[in-house]
Protein backbone atom coordinates (compact mmCIF):
# COMPACT_ATOMS: atom_id res chain seq x y z
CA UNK A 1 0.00 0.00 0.00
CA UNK A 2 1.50 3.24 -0.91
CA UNK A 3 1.36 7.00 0.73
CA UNK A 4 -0.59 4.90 4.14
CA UNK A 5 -2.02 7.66 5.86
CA UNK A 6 -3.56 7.09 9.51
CA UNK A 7 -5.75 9.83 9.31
CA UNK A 8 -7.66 7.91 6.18
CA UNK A 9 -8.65 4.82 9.05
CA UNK A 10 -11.46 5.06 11.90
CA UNK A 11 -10.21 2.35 14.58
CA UNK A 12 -13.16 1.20 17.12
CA UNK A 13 -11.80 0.12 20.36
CA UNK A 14 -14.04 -1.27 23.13
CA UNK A 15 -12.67 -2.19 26.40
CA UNK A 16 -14.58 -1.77 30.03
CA UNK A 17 -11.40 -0.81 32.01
CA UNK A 18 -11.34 3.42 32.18
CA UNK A 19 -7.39 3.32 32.32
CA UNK A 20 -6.98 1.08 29.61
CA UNK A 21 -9.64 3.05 27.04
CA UNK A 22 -7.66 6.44 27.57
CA UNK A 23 -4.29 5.04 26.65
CA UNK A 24 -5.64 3.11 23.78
CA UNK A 25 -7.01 6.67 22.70
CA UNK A 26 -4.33 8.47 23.48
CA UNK A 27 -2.08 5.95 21.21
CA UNK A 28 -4.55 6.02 18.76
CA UNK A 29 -4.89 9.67 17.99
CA UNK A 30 -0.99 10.63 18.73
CA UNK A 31 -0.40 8.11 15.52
CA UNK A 32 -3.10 10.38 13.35
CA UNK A 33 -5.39 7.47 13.86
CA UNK A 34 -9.65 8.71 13.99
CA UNK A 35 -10.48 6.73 16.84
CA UNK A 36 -13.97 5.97 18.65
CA UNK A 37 -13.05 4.41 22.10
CA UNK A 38 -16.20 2.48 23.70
CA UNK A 39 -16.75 1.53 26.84
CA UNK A 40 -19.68 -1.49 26.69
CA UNK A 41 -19.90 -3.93 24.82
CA UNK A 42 -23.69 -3.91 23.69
CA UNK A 43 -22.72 -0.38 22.11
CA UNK A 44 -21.15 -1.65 19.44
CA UNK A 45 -23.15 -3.25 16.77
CA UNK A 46 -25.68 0.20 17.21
CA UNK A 47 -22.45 2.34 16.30
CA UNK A 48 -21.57 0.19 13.51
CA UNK A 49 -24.88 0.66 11.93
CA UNK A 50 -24.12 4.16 11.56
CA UNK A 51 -20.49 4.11 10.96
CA UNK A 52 -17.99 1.30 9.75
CA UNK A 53 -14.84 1.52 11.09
CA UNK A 54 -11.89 0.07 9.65
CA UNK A 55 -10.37 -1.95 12.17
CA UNK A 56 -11.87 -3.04 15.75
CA UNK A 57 -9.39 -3.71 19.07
CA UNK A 58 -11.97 -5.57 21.24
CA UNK A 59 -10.73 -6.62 25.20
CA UNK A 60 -11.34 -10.28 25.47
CA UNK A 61 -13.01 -10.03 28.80
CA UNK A 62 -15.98 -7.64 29.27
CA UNK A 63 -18.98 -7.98 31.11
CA UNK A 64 -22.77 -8.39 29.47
CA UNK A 65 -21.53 -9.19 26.14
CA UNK A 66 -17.77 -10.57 26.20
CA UNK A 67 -15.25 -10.55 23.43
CA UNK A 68 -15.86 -13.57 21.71
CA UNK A 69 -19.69 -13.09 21.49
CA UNK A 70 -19.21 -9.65 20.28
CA UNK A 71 -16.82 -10.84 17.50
CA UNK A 72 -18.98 -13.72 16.40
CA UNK A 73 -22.02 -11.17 16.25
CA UNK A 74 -19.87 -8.91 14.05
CA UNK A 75 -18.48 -11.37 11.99
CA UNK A 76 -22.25 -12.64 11.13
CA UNK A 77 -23.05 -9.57 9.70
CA UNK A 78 -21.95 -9.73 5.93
CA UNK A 79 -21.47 -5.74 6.09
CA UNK A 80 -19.07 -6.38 8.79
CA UNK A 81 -17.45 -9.90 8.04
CA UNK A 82 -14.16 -8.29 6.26
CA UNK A 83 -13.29 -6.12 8.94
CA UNK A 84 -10.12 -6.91 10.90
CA UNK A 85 -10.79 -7.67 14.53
CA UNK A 86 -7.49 -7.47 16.81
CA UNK A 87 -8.26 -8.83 20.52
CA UNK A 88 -6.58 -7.20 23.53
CA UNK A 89 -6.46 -9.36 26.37
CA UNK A 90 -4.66 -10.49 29.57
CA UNK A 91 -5.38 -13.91 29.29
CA UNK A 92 -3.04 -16.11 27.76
CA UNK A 93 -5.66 -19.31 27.60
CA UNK A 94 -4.78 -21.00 24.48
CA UNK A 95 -8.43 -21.98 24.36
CA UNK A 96 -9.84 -18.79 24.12
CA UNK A 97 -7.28 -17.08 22.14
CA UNK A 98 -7.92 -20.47 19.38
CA UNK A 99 -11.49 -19.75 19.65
CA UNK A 100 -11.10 -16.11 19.11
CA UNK A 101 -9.12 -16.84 15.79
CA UNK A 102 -12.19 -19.41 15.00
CA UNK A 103 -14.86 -16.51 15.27
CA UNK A 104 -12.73 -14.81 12.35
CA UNK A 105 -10.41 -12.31 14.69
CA UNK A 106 -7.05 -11.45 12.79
CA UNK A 107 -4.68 -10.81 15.60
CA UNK A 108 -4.29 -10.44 19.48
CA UNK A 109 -2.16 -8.66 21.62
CA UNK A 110 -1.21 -9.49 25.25
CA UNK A 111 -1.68 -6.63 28.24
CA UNK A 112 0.75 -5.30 29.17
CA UNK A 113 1.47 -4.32 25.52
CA UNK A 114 4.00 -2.10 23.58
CA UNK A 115 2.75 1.07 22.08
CA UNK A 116 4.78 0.55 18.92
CA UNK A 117 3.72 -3.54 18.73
CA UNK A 118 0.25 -2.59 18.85
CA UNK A 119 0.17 0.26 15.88
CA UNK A 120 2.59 -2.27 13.68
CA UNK A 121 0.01 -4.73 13.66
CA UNK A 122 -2.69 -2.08 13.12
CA UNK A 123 -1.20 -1.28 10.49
CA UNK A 124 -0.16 -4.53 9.27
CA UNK A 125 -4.03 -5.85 9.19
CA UNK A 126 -5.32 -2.37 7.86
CA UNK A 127 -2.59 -2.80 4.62
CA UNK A 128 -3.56 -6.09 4.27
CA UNK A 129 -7.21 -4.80 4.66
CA UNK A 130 -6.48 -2.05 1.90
CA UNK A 131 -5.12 -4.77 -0.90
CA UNK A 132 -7.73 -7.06 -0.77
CA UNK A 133 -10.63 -4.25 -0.77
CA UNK A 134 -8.64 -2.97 -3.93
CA UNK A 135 -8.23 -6.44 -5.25
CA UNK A 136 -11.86 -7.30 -4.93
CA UNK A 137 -12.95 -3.71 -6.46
CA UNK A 138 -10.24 -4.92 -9.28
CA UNK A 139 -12.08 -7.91 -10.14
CA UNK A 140 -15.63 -6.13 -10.20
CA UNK A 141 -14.08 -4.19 -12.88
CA UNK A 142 -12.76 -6.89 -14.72
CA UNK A 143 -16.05 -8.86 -14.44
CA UNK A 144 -17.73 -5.48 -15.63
CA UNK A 145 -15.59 -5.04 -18.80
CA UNK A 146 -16.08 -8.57 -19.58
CA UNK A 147 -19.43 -8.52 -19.61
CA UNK A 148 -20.60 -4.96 -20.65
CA UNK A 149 -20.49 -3.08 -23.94
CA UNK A 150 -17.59 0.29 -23.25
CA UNK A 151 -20.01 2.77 -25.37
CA UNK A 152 -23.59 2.19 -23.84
CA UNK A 153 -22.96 0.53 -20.58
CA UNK A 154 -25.57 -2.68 -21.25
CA UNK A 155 -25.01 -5.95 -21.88
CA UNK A 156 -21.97 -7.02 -24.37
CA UNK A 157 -22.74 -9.89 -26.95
CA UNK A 158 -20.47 -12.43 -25.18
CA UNK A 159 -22.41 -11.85 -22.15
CA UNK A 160 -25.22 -12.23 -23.24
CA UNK A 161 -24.74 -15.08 -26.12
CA UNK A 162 -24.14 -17.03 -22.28
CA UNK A 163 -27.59 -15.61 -20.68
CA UNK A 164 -29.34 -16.28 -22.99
CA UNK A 165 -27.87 -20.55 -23.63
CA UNK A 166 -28.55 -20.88 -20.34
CA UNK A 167 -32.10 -20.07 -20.66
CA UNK A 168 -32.83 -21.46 -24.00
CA UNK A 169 -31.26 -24.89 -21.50
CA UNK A 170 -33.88 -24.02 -19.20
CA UNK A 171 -37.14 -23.52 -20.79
CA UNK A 172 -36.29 -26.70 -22.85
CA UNK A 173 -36.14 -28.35 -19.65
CA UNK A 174 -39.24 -26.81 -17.44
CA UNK A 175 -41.01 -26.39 -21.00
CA UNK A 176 -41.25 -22.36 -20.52
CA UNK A 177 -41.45 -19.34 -23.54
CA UNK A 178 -39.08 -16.49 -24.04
CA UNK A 179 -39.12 -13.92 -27.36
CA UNK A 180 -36.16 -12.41 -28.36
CA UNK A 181 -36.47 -8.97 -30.37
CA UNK A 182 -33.38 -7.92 -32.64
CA UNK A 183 -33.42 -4.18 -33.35
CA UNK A 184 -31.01 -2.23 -35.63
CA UNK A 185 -30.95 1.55 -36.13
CA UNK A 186 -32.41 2.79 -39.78
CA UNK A 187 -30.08 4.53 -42.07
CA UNK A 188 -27.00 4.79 -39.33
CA UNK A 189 -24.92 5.60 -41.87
CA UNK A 190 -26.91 8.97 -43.19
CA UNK A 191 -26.70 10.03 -39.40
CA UNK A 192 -22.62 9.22 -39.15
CA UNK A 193 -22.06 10.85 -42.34
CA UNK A 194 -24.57 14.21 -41.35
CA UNK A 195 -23.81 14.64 -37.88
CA UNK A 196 -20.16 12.94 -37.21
CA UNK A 197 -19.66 9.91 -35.23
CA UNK A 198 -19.88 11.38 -32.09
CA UNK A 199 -22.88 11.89 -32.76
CA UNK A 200 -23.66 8.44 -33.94
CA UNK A 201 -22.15 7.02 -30.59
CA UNK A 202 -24.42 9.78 -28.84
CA UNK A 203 -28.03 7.97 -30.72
CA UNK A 204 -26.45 4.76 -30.14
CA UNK A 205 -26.70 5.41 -26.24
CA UNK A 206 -29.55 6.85 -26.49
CA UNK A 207 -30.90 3.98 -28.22
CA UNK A 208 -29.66 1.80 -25.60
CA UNK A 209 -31.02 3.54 -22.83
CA UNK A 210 -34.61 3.54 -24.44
CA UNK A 211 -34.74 -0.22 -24.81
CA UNK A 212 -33.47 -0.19 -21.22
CA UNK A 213 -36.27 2.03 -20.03
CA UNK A 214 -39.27 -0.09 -22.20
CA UNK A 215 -38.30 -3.74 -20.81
CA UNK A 216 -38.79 -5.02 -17.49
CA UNK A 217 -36.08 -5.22 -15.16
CA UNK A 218 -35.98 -9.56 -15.46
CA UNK A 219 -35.19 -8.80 -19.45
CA UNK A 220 -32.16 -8.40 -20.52
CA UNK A 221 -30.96 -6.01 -23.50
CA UNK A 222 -27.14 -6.14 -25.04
CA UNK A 223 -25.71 -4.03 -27.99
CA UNK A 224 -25.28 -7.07 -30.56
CA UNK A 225 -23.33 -5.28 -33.08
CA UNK A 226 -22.54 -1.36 -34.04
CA UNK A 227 -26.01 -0.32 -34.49
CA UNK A 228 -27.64 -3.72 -33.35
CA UNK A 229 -29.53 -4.48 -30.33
CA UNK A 230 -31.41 -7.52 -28.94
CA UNK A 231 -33.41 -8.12 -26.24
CA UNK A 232 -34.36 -11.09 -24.34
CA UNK A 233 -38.03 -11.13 -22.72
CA UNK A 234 -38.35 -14.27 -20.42
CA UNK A 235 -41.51 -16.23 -19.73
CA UNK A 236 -43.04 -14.48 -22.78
CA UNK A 237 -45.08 -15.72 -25.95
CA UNK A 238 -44.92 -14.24 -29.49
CA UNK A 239 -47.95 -11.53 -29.09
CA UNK A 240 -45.73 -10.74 -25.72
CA UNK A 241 -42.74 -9.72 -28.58
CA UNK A 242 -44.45 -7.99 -30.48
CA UNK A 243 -46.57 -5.37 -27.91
CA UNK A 244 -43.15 -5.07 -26.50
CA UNK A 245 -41.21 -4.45 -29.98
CA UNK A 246 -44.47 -1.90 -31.39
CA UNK A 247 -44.18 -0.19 -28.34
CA UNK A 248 -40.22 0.25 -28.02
CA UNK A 249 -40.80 1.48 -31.77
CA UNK A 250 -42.79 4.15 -31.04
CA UNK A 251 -41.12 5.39 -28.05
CA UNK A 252 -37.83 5.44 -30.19
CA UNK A 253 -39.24 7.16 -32.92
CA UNK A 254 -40.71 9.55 -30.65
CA UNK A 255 -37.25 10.28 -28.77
CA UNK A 256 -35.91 13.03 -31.06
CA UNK A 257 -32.24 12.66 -29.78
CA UNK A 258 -30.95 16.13 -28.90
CA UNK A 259 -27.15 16.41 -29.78
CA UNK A 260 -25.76 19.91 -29.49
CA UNK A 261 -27.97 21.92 -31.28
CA UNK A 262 -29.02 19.40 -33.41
CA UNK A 263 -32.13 17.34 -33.01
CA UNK A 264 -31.62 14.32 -34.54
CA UNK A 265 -34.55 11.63 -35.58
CA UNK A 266 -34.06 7.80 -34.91
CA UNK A 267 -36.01 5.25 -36.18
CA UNK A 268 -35.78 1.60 -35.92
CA UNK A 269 -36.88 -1.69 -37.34
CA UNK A 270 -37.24 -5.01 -35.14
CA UNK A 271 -37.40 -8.40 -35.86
CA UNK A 272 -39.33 -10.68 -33.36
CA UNK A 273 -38.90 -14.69 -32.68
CA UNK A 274 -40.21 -16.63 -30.31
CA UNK A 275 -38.55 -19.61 -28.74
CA UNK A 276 -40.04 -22.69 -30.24
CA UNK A 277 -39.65 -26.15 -28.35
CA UNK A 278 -37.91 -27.56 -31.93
CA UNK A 279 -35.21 -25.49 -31.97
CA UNK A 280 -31.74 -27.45 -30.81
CA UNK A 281 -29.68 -24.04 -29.71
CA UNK A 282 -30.75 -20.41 -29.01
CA UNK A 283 -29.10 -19.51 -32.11
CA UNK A 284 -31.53 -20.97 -33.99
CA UNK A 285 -33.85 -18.56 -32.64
CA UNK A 286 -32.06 -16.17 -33.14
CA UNK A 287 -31.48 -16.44 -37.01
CA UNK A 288 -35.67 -16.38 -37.15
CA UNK A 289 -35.52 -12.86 -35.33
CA UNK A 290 -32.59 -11.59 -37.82
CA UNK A 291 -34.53 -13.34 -41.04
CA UNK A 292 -37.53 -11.27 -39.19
CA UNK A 293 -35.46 -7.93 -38.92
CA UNK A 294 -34.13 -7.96 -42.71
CA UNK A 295 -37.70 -8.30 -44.02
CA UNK A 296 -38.78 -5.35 -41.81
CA UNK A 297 -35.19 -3.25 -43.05
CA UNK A 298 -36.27 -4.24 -46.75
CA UNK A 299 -39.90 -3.66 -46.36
CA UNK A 300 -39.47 0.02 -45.62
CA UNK A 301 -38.10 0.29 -42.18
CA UNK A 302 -39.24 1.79 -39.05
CA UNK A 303 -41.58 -1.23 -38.55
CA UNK A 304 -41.82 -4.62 -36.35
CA UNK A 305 -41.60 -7.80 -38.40
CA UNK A 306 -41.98 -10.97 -36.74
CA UNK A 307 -40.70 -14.70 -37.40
CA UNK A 308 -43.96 -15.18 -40.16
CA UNK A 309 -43.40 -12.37 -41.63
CA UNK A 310 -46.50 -10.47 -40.20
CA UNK A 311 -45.67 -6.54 -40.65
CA UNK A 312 -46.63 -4.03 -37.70
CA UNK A 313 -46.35 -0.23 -36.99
């Protein structure tokens, strides 16, 4: 961890002796440490609904509520589980100590202790704390690119090529209906060529974020190819499609995209399928909705087509 900083941490320290809670303080906050010192136990998990500190010092032996308890009621909280729980304690009973390591405690330290032992292994568990919060927010990002499209922010085609096999496996099995719609902007070119691609990324969002708003939240849309969209609507029949598709039609057409002081007028045309018991891979269902989307592109545009070639505005 680089440039560590003890005024970036909040330690919570909870101990019932008076003596021993003003020189854990004063320790605390002469290192540039934000401290909150406590004095009973039962005060704890109240606080830490309010405010999460970033490490907790917690004396073994306390009345009402001792050490152990109060560890294994923090570590059952999933907002609490990951943070680092150092026990202070007098006792040196193997059993305890063992058990306090069981509960999911980090560290102890033995009274009487050594000011500069005690803020090296604060600072030990709060750097190891540190990497692994960055590692974890690492790998959120790396499941985030791998699964979402960089210009809109929805579903990328990988992603959703795997959502939607797993599906297709499941209403083959539990004999249930989904309807794919495939969507693709009208003349995207005209608008790239008279407004500039920034612009065209600019309708492409806004594109996105339409289909977004007109499906439920179970759905699932994903930018299938430059100006290509599909959507997946689960536990739905063909009619279910093709309200849907009409109605995202509409709203699109309706959206006037405002780009600098242009105002810019999208269409689109959509193809609709619907998942048919016969079909041996999602793809196949798929290939219906783009069969369905090239008759609406060559029939004029700005329409819904679905898989029999039945024409709607």
């Amino acid at each position: 961890m680089t440039d560590y900083n003890p005024k970036n941490f909040l330690i919570l320290a909870v101990d019932d002796n008076s003596v021993n809670r003003i020189l854990i303080e004063k320790i605390l906050r002469k290192e540039g440490y934000q401290a909150k010192i406590l004095a009973h136990s039962q005060e704890v998990l109240p606080y830490m609904e309010q405010i999460n500190p970033d490490l907790i010092l917690l004396d073994l032996m306390m009345p009402n509520i001792n050490g152990l308890e109060l560890c294994q009621q923090i570590k059952l909280n999933p907002h609490f589980e990951d943070i680092p729980v150092i026990f202070i304690t007098a006792s040196d009973e193997k059993q305890d100590l063992l058990k306090a390591f069981d509960l999911g405690a980090v560290d102890y330290i033995t009274k009487p202790f050594h000011n500069r032992e005690l803020l090296a292994r604060i600072k030990t568990h709060l750097e190891l704390k540190f990497t692994r919060d960055e590692l974890k927010k690492a790998l959120v990002e790396l499941e985030k690119l791998a699964t979402t499209d960089e210009l809109t922010g929805i579903s990328n085609r990988r992603n959703f090529s795997t959502l939607a096999e797993r599906e297709f496996n499941l209403a083959k099995r539990q004999k249930r209906y989904f309807t794919l719609l495939i969507l693709d902007i009208d003349y995207f070119k005209k608008i790239n060529d008279s407004y500039g691609h920034i612009a065209g990324d600019f309708v492409i969002k806004s594109v996105a974020q339409q289909c977004v708003l007109s499906i439920r939240q179970e759905d699932l849309c994903a930018r299938w190819g430059g100006e290509e969209f599909i959507i997946f609507l689960s536990e739905s029949m063909l009619e279910d499609g093709i309200a849907v598709a009409r109605r995202l039609r509409q709203d699109i057409e309706e959206l006037s995209v405002a780009f600098e002081s242009e105002q810019i007028n999208v269409t689109v045309s959509i193809g609709v399928a619907v998942y048919n018991p016969e079909d041996k891979n999602v793809n196949q269902t798929i290939i219906r909705g783009d069969m369905a989307l090239y008759q609406a592109k060559n029939s004029g545009r700005n329409r819904v087509v679905d898989e029999n070639g039945v024409c709607y505005f």
